[in-house]
N, C-alpha and C. Protein backbone atom coordinates (compact mmCIF):
# COMPACT_ATOMS: atom_id res chain seq x y z
N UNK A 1 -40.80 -94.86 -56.02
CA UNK A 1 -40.04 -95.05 -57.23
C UNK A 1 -38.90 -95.99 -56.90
N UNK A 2 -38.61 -97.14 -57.29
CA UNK A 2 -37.62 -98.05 -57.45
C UNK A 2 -36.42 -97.93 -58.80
N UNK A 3 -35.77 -98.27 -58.19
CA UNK A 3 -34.82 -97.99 -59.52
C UNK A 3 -33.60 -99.11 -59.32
N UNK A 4 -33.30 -99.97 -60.27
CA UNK A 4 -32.35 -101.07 -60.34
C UNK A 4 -31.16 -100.69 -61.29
N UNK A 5 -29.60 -99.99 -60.40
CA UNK A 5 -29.01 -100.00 -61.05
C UNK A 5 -27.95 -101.15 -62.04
N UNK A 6 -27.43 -101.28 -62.74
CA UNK A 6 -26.67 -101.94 -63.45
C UNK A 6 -25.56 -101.56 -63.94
N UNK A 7 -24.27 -102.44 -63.90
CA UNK A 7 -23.00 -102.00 -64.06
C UNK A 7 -22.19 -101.91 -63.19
N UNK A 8 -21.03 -101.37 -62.74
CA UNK A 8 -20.50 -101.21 -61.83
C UNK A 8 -20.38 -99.64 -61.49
N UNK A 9 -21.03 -98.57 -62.68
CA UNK A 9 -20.45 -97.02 -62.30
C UNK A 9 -21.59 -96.75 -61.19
N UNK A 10 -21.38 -95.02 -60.93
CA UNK A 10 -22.27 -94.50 -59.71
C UNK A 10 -22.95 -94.40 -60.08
N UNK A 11 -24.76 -94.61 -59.64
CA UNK A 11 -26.08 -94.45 -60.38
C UNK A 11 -25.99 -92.57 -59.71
N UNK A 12 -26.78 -91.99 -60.78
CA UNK A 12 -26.67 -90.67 -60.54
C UNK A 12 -27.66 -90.26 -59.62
N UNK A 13 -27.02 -89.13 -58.70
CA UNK A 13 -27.77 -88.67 -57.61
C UNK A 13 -29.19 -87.71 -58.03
N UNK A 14 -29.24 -87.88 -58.62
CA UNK A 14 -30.84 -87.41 -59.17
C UNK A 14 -31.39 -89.13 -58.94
N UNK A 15 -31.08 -90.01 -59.34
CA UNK A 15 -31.84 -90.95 -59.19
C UNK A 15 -32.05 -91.63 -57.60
N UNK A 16 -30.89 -91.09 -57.25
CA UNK A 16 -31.24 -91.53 -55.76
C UNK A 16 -31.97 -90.59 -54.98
N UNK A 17 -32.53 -89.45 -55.62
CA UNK A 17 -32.88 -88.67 -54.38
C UNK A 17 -34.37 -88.81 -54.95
N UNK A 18 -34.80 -89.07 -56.27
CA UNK A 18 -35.91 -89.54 -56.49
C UNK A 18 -36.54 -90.77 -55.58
N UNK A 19 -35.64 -91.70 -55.48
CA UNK A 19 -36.27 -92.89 -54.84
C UNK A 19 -36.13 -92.72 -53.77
N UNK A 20 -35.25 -91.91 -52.76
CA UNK A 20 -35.71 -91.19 -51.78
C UNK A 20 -36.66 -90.67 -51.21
N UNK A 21 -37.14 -89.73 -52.13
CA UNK A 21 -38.04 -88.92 -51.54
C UNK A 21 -39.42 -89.30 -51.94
N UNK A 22 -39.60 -90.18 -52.70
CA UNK A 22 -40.91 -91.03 -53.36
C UNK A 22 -41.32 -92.40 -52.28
N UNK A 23 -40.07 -92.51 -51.33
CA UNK A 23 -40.14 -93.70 -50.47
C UNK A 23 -39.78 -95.26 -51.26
N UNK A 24 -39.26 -94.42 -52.19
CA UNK A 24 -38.78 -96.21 -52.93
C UNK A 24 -37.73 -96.20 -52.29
N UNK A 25 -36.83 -97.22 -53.63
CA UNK A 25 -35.17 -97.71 -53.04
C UNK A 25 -34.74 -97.80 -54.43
N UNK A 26 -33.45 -97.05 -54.16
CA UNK A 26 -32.59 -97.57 -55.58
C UNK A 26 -31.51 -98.51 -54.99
N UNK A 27 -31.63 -99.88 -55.75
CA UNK A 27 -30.80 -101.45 -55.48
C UNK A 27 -29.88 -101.60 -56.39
N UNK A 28 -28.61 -102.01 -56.20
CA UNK A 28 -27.52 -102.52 -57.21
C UNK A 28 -28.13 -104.03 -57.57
N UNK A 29 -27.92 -104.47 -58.72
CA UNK A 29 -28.42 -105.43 -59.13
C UNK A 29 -27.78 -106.61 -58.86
N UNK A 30 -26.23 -105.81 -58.64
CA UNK A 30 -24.94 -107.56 -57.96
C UNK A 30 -25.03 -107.35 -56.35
N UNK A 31 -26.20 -106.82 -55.74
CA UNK A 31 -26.43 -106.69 -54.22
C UNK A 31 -26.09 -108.29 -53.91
N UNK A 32 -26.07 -108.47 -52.69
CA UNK A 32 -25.38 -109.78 -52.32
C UNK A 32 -26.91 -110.75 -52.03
N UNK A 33 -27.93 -110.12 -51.73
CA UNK A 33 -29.31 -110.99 -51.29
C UNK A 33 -29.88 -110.79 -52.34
N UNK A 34 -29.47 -110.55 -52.92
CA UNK A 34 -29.84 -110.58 -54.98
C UNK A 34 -31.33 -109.83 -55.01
N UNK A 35 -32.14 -110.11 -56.68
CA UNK A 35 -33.41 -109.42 -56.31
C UNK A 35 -34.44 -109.71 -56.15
N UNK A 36 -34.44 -111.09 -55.41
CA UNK A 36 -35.72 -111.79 -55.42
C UNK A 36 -36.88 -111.03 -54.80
N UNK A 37 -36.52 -110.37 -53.63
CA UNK A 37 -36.87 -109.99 -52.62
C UNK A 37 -38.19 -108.28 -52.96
N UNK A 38 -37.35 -108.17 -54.01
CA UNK A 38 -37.40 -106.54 -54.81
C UNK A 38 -39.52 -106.88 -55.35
N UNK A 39 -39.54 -107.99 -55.98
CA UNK A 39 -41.18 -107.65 -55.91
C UNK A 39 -41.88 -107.79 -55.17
N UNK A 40 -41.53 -108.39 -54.32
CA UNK A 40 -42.46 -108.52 -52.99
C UNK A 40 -42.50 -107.21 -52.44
N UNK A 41 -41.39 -106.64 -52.35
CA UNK A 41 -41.26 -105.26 -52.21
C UNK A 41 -42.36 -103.90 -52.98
N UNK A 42 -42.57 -104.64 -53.66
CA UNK A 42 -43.30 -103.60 -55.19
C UNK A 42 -44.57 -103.84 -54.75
N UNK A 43 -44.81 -105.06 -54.66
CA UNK A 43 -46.31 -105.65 -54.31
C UNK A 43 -46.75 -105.04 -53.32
N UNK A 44 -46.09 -104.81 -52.02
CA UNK A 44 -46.95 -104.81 -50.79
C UNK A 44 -46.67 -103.06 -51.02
N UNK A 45 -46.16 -102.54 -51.45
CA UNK A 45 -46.51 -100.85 -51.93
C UNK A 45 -47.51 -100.33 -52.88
N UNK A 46 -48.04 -101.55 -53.55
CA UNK A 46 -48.93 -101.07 -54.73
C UNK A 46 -49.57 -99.36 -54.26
N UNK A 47 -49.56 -98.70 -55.46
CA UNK A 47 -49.81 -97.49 -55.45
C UNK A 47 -50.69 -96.92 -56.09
N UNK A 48 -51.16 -97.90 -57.32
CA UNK A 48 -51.65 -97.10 -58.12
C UNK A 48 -51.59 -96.54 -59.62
N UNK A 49 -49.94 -96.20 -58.88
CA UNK A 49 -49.10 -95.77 -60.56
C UNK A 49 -48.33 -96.40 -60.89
N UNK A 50 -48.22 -96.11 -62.17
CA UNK A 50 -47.23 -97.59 -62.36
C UNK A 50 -45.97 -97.28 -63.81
N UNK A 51 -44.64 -96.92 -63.82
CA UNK A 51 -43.87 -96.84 -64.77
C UNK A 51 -43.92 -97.91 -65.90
N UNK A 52 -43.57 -96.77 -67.01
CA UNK A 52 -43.74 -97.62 -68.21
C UNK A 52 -42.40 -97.11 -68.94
N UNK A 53 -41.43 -98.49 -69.42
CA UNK A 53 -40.64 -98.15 -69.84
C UNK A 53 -40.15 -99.24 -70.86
N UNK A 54 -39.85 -98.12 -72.07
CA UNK A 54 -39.33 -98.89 -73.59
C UNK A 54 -37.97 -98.42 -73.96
N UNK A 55 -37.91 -99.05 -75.50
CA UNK A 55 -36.41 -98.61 -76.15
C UNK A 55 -36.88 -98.21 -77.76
N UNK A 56 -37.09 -97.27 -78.01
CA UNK A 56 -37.88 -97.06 -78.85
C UNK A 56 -37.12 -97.96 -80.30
N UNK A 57 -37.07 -98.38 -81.22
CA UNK A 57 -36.83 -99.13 -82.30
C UNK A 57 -36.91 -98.09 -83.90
N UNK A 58 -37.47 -96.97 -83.43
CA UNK A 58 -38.20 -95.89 -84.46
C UNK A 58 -36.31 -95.17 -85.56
N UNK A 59 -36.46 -94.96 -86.23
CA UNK A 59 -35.49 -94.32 -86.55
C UNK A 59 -35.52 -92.72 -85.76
N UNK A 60 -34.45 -92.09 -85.22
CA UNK A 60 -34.73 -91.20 -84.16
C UNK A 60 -34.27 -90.18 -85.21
N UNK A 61 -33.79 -90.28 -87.05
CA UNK A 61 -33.38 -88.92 -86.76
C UNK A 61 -31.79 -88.08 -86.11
N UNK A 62 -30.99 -89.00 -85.97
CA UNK A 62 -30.34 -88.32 -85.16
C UNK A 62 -30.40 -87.69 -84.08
N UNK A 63 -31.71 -87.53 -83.21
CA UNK A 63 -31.96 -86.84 -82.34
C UNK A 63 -33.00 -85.78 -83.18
N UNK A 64 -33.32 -85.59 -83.93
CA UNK A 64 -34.09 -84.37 -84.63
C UNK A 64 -35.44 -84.82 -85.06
N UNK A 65 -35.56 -85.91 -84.90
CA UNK A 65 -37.29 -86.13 -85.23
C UNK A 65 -38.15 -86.54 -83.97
N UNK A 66 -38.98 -86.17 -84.13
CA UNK A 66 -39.73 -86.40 -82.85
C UNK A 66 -40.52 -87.78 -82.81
N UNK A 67 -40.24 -88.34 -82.31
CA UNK A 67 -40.87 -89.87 -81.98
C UNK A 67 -42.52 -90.00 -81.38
N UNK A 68 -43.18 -90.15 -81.92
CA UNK A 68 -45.10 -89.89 -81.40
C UNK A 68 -44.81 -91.50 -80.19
N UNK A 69 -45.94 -91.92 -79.31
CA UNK A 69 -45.98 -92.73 -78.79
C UNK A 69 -47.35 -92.87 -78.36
N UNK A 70 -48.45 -94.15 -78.22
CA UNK A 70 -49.53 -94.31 -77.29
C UNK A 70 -49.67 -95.10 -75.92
N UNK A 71 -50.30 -94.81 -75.19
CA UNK A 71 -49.94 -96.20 -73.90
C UNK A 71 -51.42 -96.87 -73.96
N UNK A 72 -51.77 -97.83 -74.11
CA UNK A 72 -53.35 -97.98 -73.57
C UNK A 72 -53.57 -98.85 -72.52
N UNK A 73 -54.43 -98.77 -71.53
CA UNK A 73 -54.59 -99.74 -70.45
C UNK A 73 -56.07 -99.50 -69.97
N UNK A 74 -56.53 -101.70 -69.74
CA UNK A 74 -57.47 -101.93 -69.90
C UNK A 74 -57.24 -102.55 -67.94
N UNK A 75 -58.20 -102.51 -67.55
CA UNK A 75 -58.31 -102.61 -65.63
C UNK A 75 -59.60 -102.92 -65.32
N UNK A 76 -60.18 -104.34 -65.54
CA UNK A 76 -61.55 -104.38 -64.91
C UNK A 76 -62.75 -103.92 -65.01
N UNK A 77 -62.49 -104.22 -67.05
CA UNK A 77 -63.57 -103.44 -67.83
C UNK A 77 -63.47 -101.82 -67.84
N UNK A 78 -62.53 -101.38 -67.65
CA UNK A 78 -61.99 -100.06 -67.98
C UNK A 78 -60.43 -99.69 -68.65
N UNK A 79 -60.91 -98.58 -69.24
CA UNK A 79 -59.95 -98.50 -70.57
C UNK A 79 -58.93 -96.78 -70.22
N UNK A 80 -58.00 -96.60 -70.60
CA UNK A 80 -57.54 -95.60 -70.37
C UNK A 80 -56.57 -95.31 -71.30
N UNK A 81 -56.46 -94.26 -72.40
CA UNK A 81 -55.25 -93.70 -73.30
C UNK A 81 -54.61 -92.55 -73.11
N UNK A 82 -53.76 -92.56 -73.58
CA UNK A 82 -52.32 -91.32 -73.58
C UNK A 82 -51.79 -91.56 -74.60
N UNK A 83 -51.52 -90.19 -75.32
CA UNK A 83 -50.58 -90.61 -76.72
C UNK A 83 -49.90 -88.98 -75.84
N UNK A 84 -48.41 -89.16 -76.66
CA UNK A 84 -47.44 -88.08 -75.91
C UNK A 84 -45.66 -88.39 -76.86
N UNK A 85 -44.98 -88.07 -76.86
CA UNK A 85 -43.76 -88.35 -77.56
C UNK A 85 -41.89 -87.53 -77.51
N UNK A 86 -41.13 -87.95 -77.43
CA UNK A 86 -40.36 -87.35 -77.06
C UNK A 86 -39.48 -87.19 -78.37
N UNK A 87 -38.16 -86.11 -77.95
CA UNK A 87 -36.79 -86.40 -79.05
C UNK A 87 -35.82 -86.96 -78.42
N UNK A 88 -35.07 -88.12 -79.27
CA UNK A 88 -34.07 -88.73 -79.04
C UNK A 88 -32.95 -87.67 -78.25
N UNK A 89 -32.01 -87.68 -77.69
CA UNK A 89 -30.76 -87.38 -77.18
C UNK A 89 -29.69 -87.06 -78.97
N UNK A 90 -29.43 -85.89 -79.17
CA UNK A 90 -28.71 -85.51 -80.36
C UNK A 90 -27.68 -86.01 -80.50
N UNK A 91 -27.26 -86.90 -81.55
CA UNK A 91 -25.96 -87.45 -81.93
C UNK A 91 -25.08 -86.99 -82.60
């Protein structure tokens, strides 16, 4: 698990002990050897699995409606779905 923080605050220690113990790396993004380096990094780990991450656009509700979602992925004449959905964070 990789994780690229942003900003200047502390990335939270749940996130570092994830990329810890998964054998990733969590990187500051104003690191000084910048992030060129970071997919080559990704590449030569290929795993298999692979994060998927959005910003949903949906009206959330305030936090009270539940947001549906699908993923689909196609790999070398093979197809694979997931539908699954979360609730926003309550405002």
């Amino acid at each position: 698990f990789f994780a690229i923080s942003l900003g200047t605050g502390s990335p939270s220690p749940v996130l570092g002990y994830l990329c810890e113990r998964s054998g990733g790396a969590l990187l500051r993004a104003d690191r000084p050897q910048g992030l060129a380096g970071v997919a080559d990094s990704l590449r030569a780990s290929a795993s298999g699995m692979y994060r998927l991450s959005f910003s949903s656009m949906g009206d959330d509700g305030f936090g009270r409606a539940y947001l549906p979602f699908s993923v689909e992925a196609y790999l070398r004449g093979r197809s694979g779905k997931d539908e699954s959905g979360f609730f926003a964070p309550l405002r």
